[in-house]
Protein backbone atom coordinates (compact mmCIF):
# COMPACT_ATOMS: atom_id res chain seq x y z
CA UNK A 1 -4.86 5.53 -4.74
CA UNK A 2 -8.15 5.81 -6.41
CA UNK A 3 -7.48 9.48 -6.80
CA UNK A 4 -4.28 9.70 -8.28
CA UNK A 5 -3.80 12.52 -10.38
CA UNK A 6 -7.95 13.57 -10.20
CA UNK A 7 -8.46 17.42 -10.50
CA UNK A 8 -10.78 18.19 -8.37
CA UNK A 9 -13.32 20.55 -10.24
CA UNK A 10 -13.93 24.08 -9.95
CA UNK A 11 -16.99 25.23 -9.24
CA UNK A 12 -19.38 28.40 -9.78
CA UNK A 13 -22.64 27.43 -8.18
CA UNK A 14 -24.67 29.78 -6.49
CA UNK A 15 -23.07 30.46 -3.07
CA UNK A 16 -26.64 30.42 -1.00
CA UNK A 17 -26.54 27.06 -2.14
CA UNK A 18 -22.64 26.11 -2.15
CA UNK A 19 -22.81 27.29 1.78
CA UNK A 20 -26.15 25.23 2.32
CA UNK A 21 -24.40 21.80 0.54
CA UNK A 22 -21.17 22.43 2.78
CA UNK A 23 -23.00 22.61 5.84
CA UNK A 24 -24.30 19.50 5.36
CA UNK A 25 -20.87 18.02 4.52
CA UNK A 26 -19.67 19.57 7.26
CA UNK A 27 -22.31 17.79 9.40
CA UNK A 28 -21.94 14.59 8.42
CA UNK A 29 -25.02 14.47 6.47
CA UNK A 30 -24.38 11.83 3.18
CA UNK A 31 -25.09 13.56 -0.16
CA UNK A 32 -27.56 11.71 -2.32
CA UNK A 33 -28.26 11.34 -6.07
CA UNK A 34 -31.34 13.24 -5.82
CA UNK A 35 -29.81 16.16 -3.41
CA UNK A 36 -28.47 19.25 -4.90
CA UNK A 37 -24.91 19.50 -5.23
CA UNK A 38 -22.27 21.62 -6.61
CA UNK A 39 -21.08 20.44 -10.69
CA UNK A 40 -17.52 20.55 -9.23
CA UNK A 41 -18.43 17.92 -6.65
CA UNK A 42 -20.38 16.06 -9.02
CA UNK A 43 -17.35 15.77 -11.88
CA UNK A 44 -14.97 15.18 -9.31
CA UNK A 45 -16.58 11.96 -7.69
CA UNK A 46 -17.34 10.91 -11.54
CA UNK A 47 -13.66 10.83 -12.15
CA UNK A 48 -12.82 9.20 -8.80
CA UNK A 49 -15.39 6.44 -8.49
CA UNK A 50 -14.48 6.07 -12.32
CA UNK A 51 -10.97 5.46 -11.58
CA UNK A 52 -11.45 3.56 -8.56
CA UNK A 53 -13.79 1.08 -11.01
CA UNK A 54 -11.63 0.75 -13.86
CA UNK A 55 -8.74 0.22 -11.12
CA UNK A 56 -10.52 -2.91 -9.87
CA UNK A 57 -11.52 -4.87 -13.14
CA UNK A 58 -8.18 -3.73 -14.40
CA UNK A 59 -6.76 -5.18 -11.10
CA UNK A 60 -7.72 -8.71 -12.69
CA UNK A 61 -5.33 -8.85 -14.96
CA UNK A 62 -2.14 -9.42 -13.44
CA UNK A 63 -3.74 -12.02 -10.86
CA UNK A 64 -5.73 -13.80 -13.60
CA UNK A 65 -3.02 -14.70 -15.49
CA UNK A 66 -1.62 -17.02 -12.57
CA UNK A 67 -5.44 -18.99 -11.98
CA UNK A 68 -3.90 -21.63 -14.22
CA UNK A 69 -0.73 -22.02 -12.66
CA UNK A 70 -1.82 -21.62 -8.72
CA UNK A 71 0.51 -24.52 -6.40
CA UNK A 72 -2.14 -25.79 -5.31
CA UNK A 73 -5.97 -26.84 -5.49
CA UNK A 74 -6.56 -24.79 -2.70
CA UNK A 75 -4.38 -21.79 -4.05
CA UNK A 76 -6.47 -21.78 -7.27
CA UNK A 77 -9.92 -21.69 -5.97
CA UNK A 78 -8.88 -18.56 -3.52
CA UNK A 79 -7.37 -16.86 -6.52
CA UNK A 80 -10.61 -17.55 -8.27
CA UNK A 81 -12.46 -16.39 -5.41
CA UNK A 82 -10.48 -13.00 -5.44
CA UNK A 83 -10.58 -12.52 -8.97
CA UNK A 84 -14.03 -12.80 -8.74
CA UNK A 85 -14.72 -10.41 -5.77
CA UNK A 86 -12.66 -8.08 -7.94
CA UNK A 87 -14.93 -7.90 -10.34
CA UNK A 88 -17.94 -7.27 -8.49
CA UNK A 89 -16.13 -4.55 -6.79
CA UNK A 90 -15.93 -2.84 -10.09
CA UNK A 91 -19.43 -3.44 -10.95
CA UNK A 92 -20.58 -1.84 -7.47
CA UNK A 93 -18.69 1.32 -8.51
CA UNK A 94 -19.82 1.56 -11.84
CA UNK A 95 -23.47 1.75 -10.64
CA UNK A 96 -22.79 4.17 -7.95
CA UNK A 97 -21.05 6.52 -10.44
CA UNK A 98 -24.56 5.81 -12.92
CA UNK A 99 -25.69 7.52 -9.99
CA UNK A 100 -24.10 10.42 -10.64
CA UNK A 101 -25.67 11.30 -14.48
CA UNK A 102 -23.04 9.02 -16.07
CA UNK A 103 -23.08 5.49 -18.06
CA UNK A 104 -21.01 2.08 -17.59
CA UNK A 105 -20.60 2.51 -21.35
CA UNK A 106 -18.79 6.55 -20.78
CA UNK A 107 -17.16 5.67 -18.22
CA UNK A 108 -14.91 2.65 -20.30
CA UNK A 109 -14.84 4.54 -23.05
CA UNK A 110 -13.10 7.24 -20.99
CA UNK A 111 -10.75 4.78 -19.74
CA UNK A 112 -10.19 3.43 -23.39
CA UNK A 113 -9.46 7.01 -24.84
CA UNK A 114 -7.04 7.85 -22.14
CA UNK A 115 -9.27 10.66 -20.43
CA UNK A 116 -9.35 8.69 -17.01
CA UNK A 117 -6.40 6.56 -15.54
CA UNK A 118 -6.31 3.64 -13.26
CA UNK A 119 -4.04 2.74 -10.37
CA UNK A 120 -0.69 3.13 -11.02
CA UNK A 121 0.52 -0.35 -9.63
CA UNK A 122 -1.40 -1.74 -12.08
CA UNK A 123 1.26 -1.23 -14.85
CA UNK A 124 3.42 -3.73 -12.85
CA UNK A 125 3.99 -7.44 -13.65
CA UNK A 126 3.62 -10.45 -11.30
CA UNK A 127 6.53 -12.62 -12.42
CA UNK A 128 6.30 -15.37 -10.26
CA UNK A 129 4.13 -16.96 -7.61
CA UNK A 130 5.41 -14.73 -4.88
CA UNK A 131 4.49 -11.62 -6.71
CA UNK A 132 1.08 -13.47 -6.44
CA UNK A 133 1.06 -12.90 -2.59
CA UNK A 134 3.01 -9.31 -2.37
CA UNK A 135 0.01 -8.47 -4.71
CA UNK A 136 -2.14 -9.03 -1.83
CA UNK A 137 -0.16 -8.17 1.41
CA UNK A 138 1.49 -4.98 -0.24
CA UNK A 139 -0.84 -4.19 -3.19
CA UNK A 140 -4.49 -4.48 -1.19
CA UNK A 141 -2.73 -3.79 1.54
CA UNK A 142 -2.53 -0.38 0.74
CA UNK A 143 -5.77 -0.19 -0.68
CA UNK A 144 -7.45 -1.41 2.62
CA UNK A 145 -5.46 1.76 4.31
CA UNK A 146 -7.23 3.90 1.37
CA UNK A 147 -11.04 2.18 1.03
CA UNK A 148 -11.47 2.13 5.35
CA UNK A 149 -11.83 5.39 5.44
CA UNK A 150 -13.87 5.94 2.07
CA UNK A 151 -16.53 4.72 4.18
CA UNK A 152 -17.27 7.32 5.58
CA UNK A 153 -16.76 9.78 2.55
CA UNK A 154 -19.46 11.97 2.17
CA UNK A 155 -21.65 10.89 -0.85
CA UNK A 156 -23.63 8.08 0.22
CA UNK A 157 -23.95 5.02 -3.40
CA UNK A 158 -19.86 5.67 -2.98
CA UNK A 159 -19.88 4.97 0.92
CA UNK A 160 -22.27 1.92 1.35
CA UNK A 161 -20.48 0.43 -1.38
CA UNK A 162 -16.92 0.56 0.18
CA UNK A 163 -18.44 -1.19 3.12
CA UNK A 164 -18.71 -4.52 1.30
CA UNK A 165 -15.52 -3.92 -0.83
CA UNK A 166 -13.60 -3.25 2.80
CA UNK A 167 -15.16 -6.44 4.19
CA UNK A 168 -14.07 -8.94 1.15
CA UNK A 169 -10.88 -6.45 0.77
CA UNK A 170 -9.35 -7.30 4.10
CA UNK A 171 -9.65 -11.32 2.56
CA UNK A 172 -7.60 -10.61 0.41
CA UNK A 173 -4.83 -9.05 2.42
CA UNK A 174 -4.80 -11.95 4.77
CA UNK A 175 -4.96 -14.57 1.86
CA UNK A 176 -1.67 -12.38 -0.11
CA UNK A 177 -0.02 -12.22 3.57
CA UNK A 178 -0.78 -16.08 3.84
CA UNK A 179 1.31 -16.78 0.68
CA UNK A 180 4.32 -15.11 1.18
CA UNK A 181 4.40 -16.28 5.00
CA UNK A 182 4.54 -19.43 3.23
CA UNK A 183 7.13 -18.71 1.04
CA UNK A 184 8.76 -16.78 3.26
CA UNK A 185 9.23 -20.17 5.85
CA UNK A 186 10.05 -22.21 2.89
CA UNK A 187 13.19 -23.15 1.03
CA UNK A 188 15.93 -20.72 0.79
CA UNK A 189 15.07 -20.70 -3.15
CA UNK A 190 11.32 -19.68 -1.97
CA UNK A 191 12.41 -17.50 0.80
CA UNK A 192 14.42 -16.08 -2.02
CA UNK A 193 11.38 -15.37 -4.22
CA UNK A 194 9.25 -13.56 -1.64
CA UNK A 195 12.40 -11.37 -1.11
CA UNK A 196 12.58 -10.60 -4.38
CA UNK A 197 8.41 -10.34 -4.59
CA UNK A 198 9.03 -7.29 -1.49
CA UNK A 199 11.79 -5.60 -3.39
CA UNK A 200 10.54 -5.10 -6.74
CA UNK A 201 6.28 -4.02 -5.01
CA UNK A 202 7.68 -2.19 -2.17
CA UNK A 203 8.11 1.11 -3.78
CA UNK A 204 5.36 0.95 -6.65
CA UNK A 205 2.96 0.21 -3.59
CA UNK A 206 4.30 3.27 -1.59
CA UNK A 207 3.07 5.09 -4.87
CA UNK A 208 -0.47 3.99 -4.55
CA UNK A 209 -1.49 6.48 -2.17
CA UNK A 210 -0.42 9.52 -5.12
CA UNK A 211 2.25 12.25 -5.16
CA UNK A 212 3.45 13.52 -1.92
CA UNK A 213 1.31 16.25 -0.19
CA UNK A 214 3.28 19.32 -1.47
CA UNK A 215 2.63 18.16 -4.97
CA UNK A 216 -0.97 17.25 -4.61
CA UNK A 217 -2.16 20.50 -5.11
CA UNK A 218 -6.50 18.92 -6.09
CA UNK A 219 -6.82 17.56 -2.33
CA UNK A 220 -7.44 20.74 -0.03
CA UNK A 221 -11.33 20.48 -2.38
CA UNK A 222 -11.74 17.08 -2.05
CA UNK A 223 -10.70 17.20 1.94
CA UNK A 224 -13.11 19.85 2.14
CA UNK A 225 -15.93 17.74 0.22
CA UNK A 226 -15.26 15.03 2.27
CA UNK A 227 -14.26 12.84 -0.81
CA UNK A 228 -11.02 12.08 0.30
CA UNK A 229 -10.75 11.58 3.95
CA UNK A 230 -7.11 11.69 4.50
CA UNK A 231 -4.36 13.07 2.49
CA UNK A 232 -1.57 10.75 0.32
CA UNK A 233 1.24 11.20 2.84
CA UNK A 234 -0.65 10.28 6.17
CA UNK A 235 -2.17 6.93 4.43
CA UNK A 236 1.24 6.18 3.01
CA UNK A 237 2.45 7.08 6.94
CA UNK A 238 0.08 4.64 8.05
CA UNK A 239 1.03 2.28 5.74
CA UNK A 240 4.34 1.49 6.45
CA UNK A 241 3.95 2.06 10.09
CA UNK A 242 2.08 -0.76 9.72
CA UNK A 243 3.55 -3.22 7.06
CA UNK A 244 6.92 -2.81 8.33
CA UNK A 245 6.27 -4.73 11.14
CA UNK A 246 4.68 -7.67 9.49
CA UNK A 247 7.87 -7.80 7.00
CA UNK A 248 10.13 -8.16 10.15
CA UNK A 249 7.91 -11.23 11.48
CA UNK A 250 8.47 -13.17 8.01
CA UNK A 251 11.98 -12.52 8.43
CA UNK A 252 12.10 -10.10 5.12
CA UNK A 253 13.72 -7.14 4.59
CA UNK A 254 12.35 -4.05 3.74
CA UNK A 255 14.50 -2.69 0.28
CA UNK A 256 15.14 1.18 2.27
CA UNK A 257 17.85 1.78 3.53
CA UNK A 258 16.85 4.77 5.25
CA UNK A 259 14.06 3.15 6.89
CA UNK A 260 14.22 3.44 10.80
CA UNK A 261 11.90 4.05 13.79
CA UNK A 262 11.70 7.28 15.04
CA UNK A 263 11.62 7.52 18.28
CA UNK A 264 10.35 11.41 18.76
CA UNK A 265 7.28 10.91 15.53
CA UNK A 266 6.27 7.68 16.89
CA UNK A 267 6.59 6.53 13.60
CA UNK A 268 8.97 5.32 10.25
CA UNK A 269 11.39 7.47 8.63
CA UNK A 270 11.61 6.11 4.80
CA UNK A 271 12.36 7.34 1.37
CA UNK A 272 10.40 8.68 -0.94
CA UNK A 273 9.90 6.68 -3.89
CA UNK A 274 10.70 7.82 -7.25
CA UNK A 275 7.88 10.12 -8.24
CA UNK A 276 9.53 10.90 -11.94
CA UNK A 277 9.21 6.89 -12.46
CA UNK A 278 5.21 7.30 -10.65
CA UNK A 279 4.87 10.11 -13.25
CA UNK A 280 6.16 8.09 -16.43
CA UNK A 281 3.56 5.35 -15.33
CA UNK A 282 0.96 7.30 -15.19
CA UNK A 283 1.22 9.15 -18.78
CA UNK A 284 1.84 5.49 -19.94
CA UNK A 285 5.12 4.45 -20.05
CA UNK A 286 5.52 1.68 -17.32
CA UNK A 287 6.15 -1.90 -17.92
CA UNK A 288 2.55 -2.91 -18.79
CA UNK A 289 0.45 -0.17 -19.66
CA UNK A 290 0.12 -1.01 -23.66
CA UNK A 291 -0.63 -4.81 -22.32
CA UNK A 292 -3.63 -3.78 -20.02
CA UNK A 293 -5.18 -1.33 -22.17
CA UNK A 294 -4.58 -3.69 -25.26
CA UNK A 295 -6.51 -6.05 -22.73
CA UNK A 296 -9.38 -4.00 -21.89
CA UNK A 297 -9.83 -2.90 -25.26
CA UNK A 298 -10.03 -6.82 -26.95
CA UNK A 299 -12.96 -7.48 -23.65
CA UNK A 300 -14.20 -4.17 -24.94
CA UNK A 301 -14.49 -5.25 -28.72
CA UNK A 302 -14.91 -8.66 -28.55
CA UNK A 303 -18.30 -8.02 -26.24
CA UNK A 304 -19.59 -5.96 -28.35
CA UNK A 305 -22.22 -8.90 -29.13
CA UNK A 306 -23.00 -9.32 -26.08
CA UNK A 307 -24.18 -5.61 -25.08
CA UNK A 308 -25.95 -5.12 -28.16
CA UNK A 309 -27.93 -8.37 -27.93
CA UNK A 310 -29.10 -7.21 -24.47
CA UNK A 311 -29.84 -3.83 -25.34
CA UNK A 312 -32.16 -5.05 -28.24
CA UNK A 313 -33.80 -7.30 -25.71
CA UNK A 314 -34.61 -4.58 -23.23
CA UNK A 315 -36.07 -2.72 -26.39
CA UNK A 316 -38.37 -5.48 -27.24
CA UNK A 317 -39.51 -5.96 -23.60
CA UNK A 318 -39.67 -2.60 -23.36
CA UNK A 319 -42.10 -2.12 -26.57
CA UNK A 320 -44.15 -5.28 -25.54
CA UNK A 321 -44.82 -3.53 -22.30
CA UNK A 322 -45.55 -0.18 -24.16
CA UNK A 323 -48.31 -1.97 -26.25
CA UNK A 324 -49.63 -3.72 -23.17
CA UNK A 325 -50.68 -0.52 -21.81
């Protein structure tokens, strides 16, 4: 999900040295900052711990909005709590892409000016309560099914910090799945709700995972690279092998109608979702994309203070410690 639409780059390194870093790769051996590695390798895991960054502090958006208006006591402070985590999440990718010869401050701009995306689902709204807790069964969910195996990608800053993120991830599957189970076992009107809730998220979240294989055409590199572990259409596989099941337990229905076990796979057959509508979102065009960059650039602006006050401090510390010496 974190790769959607991410070229991976070409490269024209020395081969000596090309075969040298893919042995390694192909050995299990993490890349580090300080190893040599191809520019093609290093501009693609920019752009994909970039995007995977942006997609979490963007990711606060639709959530926050409903801290205020939580049920309950209880409800609010685990919203809170995931907000939160959400946020840190970002800040853990941010440094390990610093790690890679780029700055927190290039990497938002880039996001600001439209030269990196975030996750598509993103660009949805949560209307209701119930949207609240398809945003975490459906929504992490999916990411779980993506971050798991980013722990074992192959540069090392990216895969130590997806073991945390998977940890406090998987909380906030179980505290979305918690919601609508509630709503679900409620009144008609709420069982209503967290119908409704599954029918508008199901298909945006089957989008997460990026354009089906045949139309992926930047993976085979990143595969090879050991970026991506596993390609869009066997973690969207995965996915609704197993969310399927947990929709039939709260007594939901899944909005396919071609969805059925197959008996011979040993999995779901389901439709495809509509990429020309996962296309339109991506160049901009989906139901909130002006309202979350219009967001991110107002926290952009209006902390402007804030950033230059602490960069002016780190000077002066910095030219006390210079005279020191």
């Amino acid at each position: 999900m974190y790769a959607q639409m991410v070229k991976s780059e070409a490269t024209n390194d020395d081969p000596e040295k090309l075969a040298e870093f893919q042995a390694k790769i192909d050995a299990g051996i993490k890349i580090e900052p300080k190893d040599w590695m191809p520019q093609g390798y290093r501009k693609t895991l920019i752009r994909q711990i970039g995007q995977h960054a942006h997609s979490e502090i963007v990711g606060q958006l639709p959530e926050g909005n409903w801290i205020t208006r939580a049920p309950t006591l209880e409800r609010k402070a685990i919203l809170l709590a995931k907000v939160q985590d959400e946020a840190g999440h970002g800040l853990y990718l941010y440094c390990a892409a610093e790690t890679l010869g780029v700055s927190r401050d290039e990497l938002t701009e880039m996001l600001l000016d439209g030269r990196m995306k975030y996750s598509s689902i993103f660009n949805y709204p949560t209307l209701n309560w119930a949207d609240i807790g398809a945003v975490g069964w459906l929504v992490d969910g999916a990411a779980i099914m993506n971050q798991v195996p980013l722990q074992r990608t192959s540069y090392g800053p990216y895969s130590r910090a997806m073991i945390r993120i998977c940890k406090e991830e998987s909380f906030h599957q179980r505290q979305g799945y918690d919601a609508i189970r509630k709503m679900a076992e409620g009144t008609p009107a709420q069982k209503k709700m967290a119908q409704d809730a599954l029918n508008r998220f199901w298909f945006p979240s089957l989008m997460m995972f990026g354009p089906s294989d045949k139309d992926s055409v930047h993976s085979t590199q990143s595969m090879a690279w050991k970026i991506k572990m596993n390609t869009n259409d066997e973690l969207r596989q995965k996915f609704v092998d197993q969310t399927v099941p947990q929709a039939e337990f709260l007594g939901l229905t899944v909005p396919d109608p071609d969805l059925k076990w197959n008996e011979e796979r040993g999995h779901y057959d389901f439709s495809e979702p509509d990429w020309s509508e996962f296309f339109d979102v991506i160049k901009g065009n989906g139901p909130c994309n002006v309202d979350r960059m219009a967001a991110r650039n107002k926290a952009w602006d209006d902390g402007k203070w804030v950033r230059d006050g602490l960069l002016a401090h780190a000077l002066k510390k910095r030219d006390a410690k210079v005279a020191a010496e």
